[in-house]
N, C-alpha and C. Protein backbone atom coordinates (compact mmCIF):
# COMPACT_ATOMS: atom_id res chain seq x y z
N UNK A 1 31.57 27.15 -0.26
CA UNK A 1 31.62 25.80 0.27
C UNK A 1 30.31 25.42 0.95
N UNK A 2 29.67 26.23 1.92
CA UNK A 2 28.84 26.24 2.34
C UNK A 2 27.10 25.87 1.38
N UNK A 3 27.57 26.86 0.38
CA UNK A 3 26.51 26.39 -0.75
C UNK A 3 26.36 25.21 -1.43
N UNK A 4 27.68 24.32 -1.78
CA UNK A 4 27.93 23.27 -2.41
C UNK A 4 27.38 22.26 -1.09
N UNK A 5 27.55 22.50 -0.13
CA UNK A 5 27.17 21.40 0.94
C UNK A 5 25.39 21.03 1.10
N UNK A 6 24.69 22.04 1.15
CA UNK A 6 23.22 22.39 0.79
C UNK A 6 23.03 22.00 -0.02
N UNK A 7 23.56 22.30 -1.16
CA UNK A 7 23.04 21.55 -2.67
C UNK A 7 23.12 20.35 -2.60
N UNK A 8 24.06 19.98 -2.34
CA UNK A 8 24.44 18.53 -2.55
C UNK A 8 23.47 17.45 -1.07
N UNK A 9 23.01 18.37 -0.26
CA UNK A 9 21.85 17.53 0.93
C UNK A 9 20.57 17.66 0.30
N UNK A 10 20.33 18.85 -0.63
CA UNK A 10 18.66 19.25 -1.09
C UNK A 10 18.68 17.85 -1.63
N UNK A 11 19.63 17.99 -2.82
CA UNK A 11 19.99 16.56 -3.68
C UNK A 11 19.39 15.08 -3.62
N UNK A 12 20.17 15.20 -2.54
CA UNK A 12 20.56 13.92 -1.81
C UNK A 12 18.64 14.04 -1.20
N UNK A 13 17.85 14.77 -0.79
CA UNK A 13 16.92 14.43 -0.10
C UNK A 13 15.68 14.32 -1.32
N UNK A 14 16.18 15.30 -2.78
CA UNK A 14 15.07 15.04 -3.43
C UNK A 14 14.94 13.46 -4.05
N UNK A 15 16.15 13.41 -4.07
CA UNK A 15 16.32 11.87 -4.82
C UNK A 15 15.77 10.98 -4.01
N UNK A 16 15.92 11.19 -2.54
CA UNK A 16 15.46 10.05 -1.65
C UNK A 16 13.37 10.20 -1.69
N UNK A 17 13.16 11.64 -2.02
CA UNK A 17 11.29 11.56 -2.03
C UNK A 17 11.20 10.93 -3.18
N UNK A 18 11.72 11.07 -4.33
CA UNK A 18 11.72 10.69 -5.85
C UNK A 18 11.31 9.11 -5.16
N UNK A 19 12.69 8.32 -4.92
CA UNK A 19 12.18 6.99 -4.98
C UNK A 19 11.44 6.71 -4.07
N UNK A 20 11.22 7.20 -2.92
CA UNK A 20 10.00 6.98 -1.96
C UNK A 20 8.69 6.94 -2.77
N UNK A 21 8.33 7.90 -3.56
CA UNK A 21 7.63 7.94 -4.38
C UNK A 21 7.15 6.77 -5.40
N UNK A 22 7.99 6.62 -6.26
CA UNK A 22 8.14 5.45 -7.20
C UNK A 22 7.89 4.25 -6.38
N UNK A 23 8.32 3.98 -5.46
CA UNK A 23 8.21 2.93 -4.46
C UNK A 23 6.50 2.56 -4.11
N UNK A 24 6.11 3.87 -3.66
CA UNK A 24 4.91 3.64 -3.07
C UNK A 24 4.04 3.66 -4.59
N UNK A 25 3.71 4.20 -5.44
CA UNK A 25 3.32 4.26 -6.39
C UNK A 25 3.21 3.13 -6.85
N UNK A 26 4.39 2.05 -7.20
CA UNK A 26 4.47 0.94 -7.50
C UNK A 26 3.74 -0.37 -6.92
N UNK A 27 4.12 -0.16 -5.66
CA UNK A 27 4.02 -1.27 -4.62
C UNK A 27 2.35 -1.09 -4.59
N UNK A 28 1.92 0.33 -4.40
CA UNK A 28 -0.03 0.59 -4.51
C UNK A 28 -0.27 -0.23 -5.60
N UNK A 29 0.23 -0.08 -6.98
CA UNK A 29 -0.27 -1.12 -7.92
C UNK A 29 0.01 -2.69 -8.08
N UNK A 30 0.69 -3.24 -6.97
CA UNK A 30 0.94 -4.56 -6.94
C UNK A 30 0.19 -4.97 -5.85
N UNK A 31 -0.43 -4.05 -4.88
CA UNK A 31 -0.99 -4.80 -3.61
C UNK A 31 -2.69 -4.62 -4.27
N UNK A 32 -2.90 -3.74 -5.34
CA UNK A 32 -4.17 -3.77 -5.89
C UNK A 32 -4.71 -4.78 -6.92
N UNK A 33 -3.07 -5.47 -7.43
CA UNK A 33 -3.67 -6.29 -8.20
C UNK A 33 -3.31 -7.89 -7.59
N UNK A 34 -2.65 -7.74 -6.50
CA UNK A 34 -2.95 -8.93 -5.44
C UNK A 34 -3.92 -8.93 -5.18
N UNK A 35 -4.66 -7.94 -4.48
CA UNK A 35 -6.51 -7.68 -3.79
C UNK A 35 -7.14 -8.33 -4.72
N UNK A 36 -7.26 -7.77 -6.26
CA UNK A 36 -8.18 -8.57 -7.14
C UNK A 36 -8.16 -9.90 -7.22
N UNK A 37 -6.87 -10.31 -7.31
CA UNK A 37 -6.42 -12.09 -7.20
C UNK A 37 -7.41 -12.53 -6.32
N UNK A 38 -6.75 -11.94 -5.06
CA UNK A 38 -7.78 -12.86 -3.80
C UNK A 38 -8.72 -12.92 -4.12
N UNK A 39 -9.80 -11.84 -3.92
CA UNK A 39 -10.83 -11.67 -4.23
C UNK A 39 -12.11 -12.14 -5.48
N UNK A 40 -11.00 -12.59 -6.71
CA UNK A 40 -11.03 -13.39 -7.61
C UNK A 40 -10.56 -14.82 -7.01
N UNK A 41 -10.08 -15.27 -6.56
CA UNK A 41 -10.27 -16.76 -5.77
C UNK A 41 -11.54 -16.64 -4.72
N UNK A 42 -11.61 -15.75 -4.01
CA UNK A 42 -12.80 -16.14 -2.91
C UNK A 42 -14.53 -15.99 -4.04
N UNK A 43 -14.18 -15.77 -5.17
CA UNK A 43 -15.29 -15.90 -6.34
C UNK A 43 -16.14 -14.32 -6.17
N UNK A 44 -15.39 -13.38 -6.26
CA UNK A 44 -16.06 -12.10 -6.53
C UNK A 44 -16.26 -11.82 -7.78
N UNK A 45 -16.84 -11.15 -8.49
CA UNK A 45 -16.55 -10.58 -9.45
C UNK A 45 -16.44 -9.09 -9.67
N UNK A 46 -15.84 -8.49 -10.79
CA UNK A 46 -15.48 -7.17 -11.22
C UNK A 46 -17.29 -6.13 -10.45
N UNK A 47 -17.83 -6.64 -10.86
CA UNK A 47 -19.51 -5.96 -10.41
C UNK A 47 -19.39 -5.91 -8.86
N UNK A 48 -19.00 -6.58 -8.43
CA UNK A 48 -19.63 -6.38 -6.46
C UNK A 48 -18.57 -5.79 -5.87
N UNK A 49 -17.41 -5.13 -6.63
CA UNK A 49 -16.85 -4.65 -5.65
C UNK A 49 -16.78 -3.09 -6.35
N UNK A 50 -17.27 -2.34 -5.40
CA UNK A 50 -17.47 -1.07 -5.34
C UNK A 50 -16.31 -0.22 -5.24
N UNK A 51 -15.26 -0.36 -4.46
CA UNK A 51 -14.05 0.30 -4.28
C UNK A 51 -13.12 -0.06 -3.80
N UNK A 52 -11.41 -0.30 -4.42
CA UNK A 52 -10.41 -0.73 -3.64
C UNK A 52 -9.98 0.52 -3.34
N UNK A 53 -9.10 0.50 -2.07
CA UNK A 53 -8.17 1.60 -1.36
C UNK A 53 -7.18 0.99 -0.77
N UNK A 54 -5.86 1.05 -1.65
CA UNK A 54 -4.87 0.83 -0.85
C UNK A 54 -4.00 2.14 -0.03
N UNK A 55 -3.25 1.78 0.82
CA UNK A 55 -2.99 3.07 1.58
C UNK A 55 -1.44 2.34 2.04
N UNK A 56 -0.47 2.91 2.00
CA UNK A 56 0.48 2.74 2.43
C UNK A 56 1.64 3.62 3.88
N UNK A 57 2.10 2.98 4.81
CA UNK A 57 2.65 3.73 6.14
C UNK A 57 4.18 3.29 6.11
N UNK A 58 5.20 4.35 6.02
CA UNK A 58 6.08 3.95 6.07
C UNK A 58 6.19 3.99 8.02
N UNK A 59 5.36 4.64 8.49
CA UNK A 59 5.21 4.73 9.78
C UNK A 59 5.21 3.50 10.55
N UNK A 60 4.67 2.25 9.73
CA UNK A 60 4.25 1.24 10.19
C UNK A 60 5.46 0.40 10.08
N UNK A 61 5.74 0.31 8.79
CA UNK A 61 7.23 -0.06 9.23
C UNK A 61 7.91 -0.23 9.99
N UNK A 62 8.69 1.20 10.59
CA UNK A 62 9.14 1.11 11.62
C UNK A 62 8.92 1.09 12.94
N UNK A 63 7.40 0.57 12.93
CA UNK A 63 6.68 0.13 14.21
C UNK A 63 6.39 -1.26 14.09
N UNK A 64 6.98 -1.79 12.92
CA UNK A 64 6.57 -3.45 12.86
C UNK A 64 5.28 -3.55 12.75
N UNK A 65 4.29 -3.08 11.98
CA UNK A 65 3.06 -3.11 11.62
C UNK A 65 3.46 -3.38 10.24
N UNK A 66 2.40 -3.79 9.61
CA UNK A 66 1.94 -3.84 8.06
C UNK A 66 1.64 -2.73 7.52
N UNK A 67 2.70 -2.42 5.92
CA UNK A 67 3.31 -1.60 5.63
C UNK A 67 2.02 -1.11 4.59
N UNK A 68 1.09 -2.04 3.92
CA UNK A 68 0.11 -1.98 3.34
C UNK A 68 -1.09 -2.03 3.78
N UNK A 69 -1.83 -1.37 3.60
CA UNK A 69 -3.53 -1.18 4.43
C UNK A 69 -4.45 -1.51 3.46
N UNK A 70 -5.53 -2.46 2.76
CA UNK A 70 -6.26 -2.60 1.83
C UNK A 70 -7.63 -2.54 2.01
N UNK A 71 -8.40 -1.05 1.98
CA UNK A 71 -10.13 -1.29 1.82
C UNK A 71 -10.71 -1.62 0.79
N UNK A 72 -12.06 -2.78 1.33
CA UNK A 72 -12.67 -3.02 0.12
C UNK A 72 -13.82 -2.67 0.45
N UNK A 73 -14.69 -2.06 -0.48
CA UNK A 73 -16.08 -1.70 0.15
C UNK A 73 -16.68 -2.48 -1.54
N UNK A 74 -17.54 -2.97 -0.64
CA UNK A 74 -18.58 -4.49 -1.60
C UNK A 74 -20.04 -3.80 -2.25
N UNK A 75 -20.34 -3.60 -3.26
CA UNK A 75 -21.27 -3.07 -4.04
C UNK A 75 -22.55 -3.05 -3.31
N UNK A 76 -23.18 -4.58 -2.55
CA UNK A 76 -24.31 -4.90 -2.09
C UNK A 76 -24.18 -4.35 -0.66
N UNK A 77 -22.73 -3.77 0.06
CA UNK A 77 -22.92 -3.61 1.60
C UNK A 77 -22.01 -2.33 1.52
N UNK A 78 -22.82 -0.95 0.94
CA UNK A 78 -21.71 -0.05 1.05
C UNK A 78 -21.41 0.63 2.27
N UNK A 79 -22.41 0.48 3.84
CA UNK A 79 -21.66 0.77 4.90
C UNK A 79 -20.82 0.01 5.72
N UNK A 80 -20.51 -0.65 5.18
CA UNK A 80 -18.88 -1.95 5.55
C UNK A 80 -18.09 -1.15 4.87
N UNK A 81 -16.70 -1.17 5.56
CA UNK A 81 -15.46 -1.25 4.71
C UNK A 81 -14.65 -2.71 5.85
N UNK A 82 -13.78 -3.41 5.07
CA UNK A 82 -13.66 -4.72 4.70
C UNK A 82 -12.24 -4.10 5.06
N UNK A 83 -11.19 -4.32 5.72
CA UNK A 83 -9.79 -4.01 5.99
C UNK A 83 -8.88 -5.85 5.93
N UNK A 84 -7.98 -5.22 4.83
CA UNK A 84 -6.74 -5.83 4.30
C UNK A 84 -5.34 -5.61 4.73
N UNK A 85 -4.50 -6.96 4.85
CA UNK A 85 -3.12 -6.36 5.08
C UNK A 85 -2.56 -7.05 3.81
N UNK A 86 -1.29 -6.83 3.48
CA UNK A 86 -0.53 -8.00 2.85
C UNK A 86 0.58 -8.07 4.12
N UNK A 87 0.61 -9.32 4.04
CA UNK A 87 1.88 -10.08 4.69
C UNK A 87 2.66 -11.15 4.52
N UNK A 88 3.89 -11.02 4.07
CA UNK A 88 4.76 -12.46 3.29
C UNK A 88 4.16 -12.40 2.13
N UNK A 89 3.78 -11.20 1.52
CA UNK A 89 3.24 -11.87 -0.23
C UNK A 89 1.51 -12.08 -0.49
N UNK A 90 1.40 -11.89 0.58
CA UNK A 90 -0.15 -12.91 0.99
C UNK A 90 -1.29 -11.80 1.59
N UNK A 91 -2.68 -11.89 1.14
CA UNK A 91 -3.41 -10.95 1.44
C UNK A 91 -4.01 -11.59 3.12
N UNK A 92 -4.27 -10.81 3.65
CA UNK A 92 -4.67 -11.32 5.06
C UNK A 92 -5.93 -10.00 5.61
N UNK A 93 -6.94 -11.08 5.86
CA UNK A 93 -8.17 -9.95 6.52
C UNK A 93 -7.58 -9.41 7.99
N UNK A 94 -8.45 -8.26 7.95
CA UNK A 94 -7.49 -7.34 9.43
C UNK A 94 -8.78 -6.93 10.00
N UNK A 95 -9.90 -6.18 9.38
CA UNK A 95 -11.07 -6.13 10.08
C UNK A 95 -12.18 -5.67 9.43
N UNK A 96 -13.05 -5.18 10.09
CA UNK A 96 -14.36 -4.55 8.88
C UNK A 96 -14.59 -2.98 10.02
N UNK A 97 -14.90 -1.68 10.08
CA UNK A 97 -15.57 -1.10 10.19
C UNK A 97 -16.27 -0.55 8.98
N UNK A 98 -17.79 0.81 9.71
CA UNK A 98 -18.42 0.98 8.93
C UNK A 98 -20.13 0.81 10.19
N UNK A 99 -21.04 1.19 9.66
CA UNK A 99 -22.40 1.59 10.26
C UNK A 99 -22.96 0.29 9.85
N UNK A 100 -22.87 -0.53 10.59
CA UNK A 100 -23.49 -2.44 10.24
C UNK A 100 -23.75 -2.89 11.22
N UNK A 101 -24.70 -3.51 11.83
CA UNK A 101 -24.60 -4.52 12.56
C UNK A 101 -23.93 -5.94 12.48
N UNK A 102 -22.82 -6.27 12.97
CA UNK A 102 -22.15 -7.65 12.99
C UNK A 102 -23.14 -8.56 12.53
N UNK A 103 -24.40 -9.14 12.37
CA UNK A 103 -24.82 -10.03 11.93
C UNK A 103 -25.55 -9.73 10.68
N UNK A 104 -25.65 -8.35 10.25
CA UNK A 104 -25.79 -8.25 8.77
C UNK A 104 -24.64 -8.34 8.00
N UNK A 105 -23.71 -8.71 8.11
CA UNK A 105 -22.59 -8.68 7.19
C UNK A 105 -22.38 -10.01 6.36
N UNK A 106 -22.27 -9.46 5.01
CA UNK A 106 -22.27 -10.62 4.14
C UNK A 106 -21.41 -11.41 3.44
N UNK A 107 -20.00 -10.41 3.87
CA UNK A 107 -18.92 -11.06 3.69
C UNK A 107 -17.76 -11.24 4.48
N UNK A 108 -18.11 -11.30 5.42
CA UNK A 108 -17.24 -11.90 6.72
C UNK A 108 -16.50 -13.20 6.33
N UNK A 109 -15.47 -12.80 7.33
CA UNK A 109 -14.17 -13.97 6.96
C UNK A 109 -14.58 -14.98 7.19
């Protein structure tokens, strides 16, 4: 009995990383191809952007933070990184670090 109870929690917990998994996996490829959208409206193109990083916190979640984190680091300014949230659907700037002086930056909000 004891064994059937274990099995049936391993179970129950692999299934729950499984879709945690799939979840985040997924959701990384929808907040990356939101980023391009924006970024394709604010008139970037495929060439100036050097690297997306999305990063996801289920931590944040349940701290009422934003569940998605989005770096962009820009071809012409590679000691900026450029910080993204999504919120309501919607990409939203959050901040820039990186080795810059505030008035060299070339793509400020």
């Amino acid at each position: 009995m004891k064994k059937k109870i274990i099995t049936i929690v391993v179970s129950i917990l692999v299934i729950i990383a499984i879709a945690c998994y799939i979840y985040v996996l997924s959701g990384t490829k929808k907040a990356e191809t939101l980023m391009w959208e924006y970024l394709e409206t604010k008139g970037y193109a495929i060439e100036e952007i050097e690297n997306i990083h999305v990063r996801h916190s289920f931590l944040n979640i349940i701290l009422s933070y934003n569940e998605w984190i989005i770096k962009v680091q820009y071809a012409d300014e590679p000691n900026a990184i450029y910080s993204y949230t999504i919120k309501d659907g919607q990409i939203s700037e959050n901040g820039i670090s990186g080795n810059v002086n505030k008035e060299e930056l070339k793509h400020i909000y």
